[in-house]
C-alpha atoms as a PDB file:
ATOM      1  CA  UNK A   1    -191.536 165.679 100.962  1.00  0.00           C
ATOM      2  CA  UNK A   2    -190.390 168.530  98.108  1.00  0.00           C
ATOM      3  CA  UNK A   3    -191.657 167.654  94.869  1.00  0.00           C
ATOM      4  CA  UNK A   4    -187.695 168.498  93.250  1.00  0.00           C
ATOM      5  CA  UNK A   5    -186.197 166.561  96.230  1.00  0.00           C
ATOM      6  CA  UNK A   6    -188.665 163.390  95.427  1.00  0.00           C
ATOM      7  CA  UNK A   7    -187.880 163.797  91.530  1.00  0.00           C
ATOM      8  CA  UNK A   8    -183.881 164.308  92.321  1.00  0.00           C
ATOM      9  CA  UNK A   9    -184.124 160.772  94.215  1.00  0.00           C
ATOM     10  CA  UNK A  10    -186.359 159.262  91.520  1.00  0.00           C
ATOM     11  CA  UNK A  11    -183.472 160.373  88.581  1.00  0.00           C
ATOM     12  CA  UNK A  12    -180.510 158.822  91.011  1.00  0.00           C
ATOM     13  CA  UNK A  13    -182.760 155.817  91.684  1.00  0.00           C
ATOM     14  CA  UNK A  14    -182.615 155.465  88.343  1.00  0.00           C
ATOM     15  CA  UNK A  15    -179.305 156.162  87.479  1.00  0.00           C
ATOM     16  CA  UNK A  16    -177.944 153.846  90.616  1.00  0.00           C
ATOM     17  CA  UNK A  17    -180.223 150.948  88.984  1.00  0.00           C
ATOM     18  CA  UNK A  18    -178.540 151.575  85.608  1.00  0.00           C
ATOM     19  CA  UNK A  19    -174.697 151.514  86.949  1.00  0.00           C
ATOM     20  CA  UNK A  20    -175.904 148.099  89.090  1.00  0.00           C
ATOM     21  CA  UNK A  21    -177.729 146.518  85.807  1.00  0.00           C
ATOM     22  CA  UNK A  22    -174.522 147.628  83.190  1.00  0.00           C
ATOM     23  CA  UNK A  23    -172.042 146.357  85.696  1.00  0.00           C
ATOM     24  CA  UNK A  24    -174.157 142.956  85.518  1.00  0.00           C
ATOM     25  CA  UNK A  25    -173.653 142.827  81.815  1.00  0.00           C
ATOM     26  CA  UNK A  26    -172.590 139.462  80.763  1.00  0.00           C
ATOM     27  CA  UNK A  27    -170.590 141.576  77.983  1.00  0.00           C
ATOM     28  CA  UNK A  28    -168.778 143.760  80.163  1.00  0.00           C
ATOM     29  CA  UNK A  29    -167.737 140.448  81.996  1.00  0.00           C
ATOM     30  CA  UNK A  30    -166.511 138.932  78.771  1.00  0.00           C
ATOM     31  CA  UNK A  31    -164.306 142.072  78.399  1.00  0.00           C
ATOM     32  CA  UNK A  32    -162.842 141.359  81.768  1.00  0.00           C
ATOM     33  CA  UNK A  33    -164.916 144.208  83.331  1.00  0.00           C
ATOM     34  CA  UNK A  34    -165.644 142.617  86.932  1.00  0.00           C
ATOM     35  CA  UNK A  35    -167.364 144.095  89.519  1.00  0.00           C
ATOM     36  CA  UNK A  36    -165.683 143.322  93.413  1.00  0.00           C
ATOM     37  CA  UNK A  37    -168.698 142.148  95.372  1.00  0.00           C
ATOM     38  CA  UNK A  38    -168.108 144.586  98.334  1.00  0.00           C
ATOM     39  CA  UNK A  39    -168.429 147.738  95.227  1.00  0.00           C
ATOM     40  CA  UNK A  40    -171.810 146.175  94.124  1.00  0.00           C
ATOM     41  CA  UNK A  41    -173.275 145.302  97.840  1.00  0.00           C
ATOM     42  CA  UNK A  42    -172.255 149.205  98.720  1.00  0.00           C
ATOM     43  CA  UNK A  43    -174.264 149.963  95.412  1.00  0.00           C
ATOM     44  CA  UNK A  44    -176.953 148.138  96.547  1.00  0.00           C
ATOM     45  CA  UNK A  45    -176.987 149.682  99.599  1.00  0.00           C
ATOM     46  CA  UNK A  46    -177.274 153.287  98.433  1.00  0.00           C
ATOM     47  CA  UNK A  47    -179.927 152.267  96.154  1.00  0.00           C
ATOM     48  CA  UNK A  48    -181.688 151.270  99.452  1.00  0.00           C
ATOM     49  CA  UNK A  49    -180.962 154.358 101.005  1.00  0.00           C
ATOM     50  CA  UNK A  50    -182.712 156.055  98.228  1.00  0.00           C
ATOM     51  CA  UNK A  51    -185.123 153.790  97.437  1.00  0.00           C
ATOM     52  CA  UNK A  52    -186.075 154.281 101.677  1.00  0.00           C
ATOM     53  CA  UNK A  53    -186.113 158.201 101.078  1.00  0.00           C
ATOM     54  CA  UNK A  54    -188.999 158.231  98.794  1.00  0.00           C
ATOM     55  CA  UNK A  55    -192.647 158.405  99.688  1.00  0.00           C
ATOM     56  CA  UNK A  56    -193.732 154.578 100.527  1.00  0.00           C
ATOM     57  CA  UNK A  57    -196.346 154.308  97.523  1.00  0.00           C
ATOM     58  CA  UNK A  58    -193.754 156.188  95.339  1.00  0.00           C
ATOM     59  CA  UNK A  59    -190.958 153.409  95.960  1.00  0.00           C
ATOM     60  CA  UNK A  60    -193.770 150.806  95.445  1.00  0.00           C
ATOM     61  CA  UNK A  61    -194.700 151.926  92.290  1.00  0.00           C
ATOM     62  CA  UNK A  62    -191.086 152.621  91.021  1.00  0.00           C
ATOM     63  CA  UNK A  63    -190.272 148.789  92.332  1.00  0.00           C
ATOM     64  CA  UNK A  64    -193.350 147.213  90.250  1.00  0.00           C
ATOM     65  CA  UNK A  65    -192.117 149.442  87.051  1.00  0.00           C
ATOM     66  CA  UNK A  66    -188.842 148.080  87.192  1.00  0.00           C
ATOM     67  CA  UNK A  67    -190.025 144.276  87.491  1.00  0.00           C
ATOM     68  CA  UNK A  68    -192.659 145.066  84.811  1.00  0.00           C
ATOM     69  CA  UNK A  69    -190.366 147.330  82.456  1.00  0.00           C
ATOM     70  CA  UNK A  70    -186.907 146.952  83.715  1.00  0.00           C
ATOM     71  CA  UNK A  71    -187.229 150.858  83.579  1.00  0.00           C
ATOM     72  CA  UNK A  72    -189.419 152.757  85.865  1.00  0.00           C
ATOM     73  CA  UNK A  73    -188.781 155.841  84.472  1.00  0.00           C
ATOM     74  CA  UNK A  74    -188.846 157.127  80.883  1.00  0.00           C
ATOM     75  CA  UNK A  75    -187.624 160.703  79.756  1.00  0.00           C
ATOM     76  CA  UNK A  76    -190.385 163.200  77.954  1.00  0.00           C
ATOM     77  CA  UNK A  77    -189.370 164.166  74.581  1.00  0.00           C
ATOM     78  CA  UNK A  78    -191.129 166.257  72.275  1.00  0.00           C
ATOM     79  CA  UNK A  79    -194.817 165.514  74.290  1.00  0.00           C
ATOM     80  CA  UNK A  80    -194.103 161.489  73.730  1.00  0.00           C
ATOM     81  CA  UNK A  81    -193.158 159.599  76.304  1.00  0.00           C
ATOM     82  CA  UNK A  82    -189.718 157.771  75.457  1.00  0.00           C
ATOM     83  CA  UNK A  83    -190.610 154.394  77.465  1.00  0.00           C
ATOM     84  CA  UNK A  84    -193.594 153.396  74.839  1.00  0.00           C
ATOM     85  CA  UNK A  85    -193.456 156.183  72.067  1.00  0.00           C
ATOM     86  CA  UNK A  86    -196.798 157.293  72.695  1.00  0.00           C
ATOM     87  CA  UNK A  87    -197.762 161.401  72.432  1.00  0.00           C
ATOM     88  CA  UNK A  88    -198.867 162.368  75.877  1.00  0.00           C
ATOM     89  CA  UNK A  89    -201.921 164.731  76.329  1.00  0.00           C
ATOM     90  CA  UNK A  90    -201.342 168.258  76.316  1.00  0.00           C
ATOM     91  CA  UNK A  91    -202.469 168.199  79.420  1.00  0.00           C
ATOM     92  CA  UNK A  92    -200.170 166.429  81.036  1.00  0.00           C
ATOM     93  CA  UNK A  93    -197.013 168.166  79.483  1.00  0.00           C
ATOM     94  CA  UNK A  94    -198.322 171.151  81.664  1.00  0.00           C
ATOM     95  CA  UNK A  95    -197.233 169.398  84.660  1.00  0.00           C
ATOM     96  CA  UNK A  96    -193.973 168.535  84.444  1.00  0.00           C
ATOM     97  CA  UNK A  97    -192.805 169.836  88.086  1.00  0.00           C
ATOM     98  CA  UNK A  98    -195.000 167.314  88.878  1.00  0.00           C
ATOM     99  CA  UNK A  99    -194.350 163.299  90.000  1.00  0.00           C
ATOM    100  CA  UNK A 100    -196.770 162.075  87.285  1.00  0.00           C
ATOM    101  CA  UNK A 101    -197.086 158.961  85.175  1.00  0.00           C
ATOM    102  CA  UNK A 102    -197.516 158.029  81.433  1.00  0.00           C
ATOM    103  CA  UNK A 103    -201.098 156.903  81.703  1.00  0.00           C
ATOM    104  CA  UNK A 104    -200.029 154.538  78.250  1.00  0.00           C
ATOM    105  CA  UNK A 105    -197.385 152.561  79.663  1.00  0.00           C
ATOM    106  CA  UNK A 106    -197.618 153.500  83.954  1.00  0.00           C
ATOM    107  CA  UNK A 107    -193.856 155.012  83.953  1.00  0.00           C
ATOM    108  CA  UNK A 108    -192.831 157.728  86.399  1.00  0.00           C
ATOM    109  CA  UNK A 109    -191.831 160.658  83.785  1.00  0.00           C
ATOM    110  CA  UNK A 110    -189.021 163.017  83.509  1.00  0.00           C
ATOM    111  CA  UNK A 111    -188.462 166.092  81.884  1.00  0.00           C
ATOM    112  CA  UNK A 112    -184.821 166.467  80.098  1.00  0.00           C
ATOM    113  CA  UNK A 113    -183.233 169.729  80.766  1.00  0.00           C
ATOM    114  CA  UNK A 114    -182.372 171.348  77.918  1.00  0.00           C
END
């Protein structure tokens, strides 16, 4: 699979995971913010979908991240990785058109356009 296909499914992976976990929000549901069930099982799906169109040991890895961390994936800011605030080696920041990892904390990285 393309490397910028497999990181543009990785990003909506984890934006679909965000919209599922905010609409989950006790406070949101407080506020009268409810979510219909058929919206969040069609959410559900499409995260699925995606999760489906990854390579196998990709979509493994981003599903034990998400149990471990709640969030797979961290942004790359600066050379520190934004899911445990540690400075990655040079080495890696070389990479970043590349699926790679922090090799601190395990997450699948991203690099913020700027």
């Amino acid at each position: 699979m393309n490397e910028d296909l497999t990181q543009a499914h990785l990003k909506l992976l984890f934006d679909l995971d965000n919209l599922i976990d905010d609409m989950e929000e006790p406070k949101y549901q407080k506020i009268g913010f409810k979510v219909e069930n058929e919206a969040r099982l069609l959410l559900l799906r499409k995260r699925n979908d995606l999760l489906k169109k990854l390579p196998k040991e990709l979509a493994e890895i981003y599903e034990r991240l998400k149990k471990r961390y709640h969030q797979a994936i961290a942004p790359v800011e600066n050379g520190f990785c934004l899911g445990c605030f540690q400075q990655l080696p040079t080495q890696l920041l070389t990479r970043s058109q590349e699926i790679i990892t922090c090799p601190n904390c395990g997450r699948i990285l991203y690099w913020r356009k700027k």
